[in-house]
Protein backbone atom coordinates (compact mmCIF):
# COMPACT_ATOMS: atom_id res chain seq x y z
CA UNK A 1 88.42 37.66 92.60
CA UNK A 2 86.25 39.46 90.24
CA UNK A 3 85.75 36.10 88.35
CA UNK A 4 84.69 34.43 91.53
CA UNK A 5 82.32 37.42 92.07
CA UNK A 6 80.85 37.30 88.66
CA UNK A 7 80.44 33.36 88.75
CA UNK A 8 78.54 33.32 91.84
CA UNK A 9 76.10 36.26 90.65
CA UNK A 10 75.40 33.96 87.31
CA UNK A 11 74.41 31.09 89.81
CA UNK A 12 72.46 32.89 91.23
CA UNK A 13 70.68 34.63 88.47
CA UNK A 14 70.40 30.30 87.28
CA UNK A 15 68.87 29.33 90.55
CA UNK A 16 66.47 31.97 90.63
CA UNK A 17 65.11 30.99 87.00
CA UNK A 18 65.13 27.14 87.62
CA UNK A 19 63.56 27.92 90.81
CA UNK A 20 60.77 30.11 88.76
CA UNK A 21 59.87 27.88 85.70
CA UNK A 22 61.16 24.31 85.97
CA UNK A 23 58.49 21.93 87.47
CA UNK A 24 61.34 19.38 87.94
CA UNK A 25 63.74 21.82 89.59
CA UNK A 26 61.15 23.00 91.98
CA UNK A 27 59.84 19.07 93.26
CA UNK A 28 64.12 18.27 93.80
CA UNK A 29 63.80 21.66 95.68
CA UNK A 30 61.11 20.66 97.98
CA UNK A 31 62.22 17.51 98.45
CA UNK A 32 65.71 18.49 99.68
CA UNK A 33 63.80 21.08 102.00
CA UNK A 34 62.03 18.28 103.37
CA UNK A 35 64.66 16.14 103.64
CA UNK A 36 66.46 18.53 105.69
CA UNK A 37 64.57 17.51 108.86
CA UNK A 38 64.06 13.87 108.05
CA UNK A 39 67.97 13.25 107.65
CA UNK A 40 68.41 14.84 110.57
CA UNK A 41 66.46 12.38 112.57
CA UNK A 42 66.96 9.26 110.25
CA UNK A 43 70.83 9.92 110.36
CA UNK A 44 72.70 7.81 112.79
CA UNK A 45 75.89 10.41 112.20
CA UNK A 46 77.11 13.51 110.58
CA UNK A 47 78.78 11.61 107.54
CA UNK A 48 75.45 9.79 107.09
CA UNK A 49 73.45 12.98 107.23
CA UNK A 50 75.90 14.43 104.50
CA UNK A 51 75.16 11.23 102.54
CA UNK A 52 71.71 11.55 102.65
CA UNK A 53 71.71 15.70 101.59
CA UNK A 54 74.72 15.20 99.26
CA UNK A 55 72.76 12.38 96.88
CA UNK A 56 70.17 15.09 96.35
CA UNK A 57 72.14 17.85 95.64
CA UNK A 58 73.78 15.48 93.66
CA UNK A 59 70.18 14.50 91.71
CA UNK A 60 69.93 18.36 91.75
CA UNK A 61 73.10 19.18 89.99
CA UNK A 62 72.34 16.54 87.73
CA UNK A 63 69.33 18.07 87.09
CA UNK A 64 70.49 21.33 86.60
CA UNK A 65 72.81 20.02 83.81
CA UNK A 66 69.79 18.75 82.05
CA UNK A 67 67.83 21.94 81.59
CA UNK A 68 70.92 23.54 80.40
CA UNK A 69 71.43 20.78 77.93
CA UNK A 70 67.94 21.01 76.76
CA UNK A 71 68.06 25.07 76.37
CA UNK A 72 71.37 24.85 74.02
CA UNK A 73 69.18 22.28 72.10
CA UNK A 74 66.05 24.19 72.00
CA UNK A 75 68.27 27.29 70.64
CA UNK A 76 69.91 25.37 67.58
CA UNK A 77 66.34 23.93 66.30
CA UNK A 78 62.92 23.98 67.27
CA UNK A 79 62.68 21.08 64.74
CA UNK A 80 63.48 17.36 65.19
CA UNK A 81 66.81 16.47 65.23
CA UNK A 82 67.97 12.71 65.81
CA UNK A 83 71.03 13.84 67.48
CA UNK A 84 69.22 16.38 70.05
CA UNK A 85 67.11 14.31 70.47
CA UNK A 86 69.49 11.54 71.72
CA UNK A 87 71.01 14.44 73.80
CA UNK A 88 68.10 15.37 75.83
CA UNK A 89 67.36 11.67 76.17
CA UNK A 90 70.92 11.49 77.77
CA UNK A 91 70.57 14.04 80.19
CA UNK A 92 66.88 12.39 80.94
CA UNK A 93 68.73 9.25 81.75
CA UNK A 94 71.05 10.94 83.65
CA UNK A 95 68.54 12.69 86.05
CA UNK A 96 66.97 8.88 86.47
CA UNK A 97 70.19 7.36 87.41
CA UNK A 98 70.78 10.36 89.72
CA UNK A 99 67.05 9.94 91.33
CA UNK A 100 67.31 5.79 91.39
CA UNK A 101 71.02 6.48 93.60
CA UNK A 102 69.36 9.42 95.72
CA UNK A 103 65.98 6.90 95.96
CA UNK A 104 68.70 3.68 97.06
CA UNK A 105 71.04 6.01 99.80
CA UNK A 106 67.45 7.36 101.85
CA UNK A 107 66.08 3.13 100.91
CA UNK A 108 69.27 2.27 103.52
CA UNK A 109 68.96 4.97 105.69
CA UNK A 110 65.51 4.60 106.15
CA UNK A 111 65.64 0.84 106.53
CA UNK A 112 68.77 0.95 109.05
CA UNK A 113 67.09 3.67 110.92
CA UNK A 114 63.81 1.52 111.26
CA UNK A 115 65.89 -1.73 112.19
């Protein structure tokens, strides 16, 4: 239990730096709060709700991923690296994939809500 306990107080102590310095972090956290409302009234059920919430938690998770990759880079070398940077250009694609899949689930909502 302990493990659990000390797991959730890391995420925490995460969040609330993310939250603090990370321009990208912070816009995927306004956006979700905003979203919060607007799913609710562009969702024709619960599971499409979840849908619409879960893709950006999912483009937040995603996110989240990519800072950490980028601090572990930052902390081997300041200096240019081919392979970091091919790393931090992977977890760059992997936000946009994340944001073009969150940006296509509210496209279909929105649309079928409008129809």
């Amino acid at each position: 239990m302990q493990r659990l306990i000390n797991a959730f107080f890391n995420s925490v102590r995460a969040f609330r730096r993310l939250a603090a310095s990370e321009k990208a972090f912070q816009q995927e956290l306004f956006v979700l709060i905003l979203s919060l409302p607007i799913g609710w009234v562009v969702a024709r059920s619960w599971s499409s709700f979840a849908l619409l919430i879960g893709a950006l938690l999912a483009l937040i998770m995603v996110e989240v991923l990519n800072t950490g990759i980028e601090a572990v880079c930052d902390a081997v070398t300041p200096e240019f690296n081919k392979n970091i940077q091919l790393a931090k250009d992977c977890g760059s694609l992997a936000v946009l994939i994340a944001a073009l899949i969150a940006a296509g689930v509210w496209v279909v909502a929105l649309a079928e809500w409008l129809i």
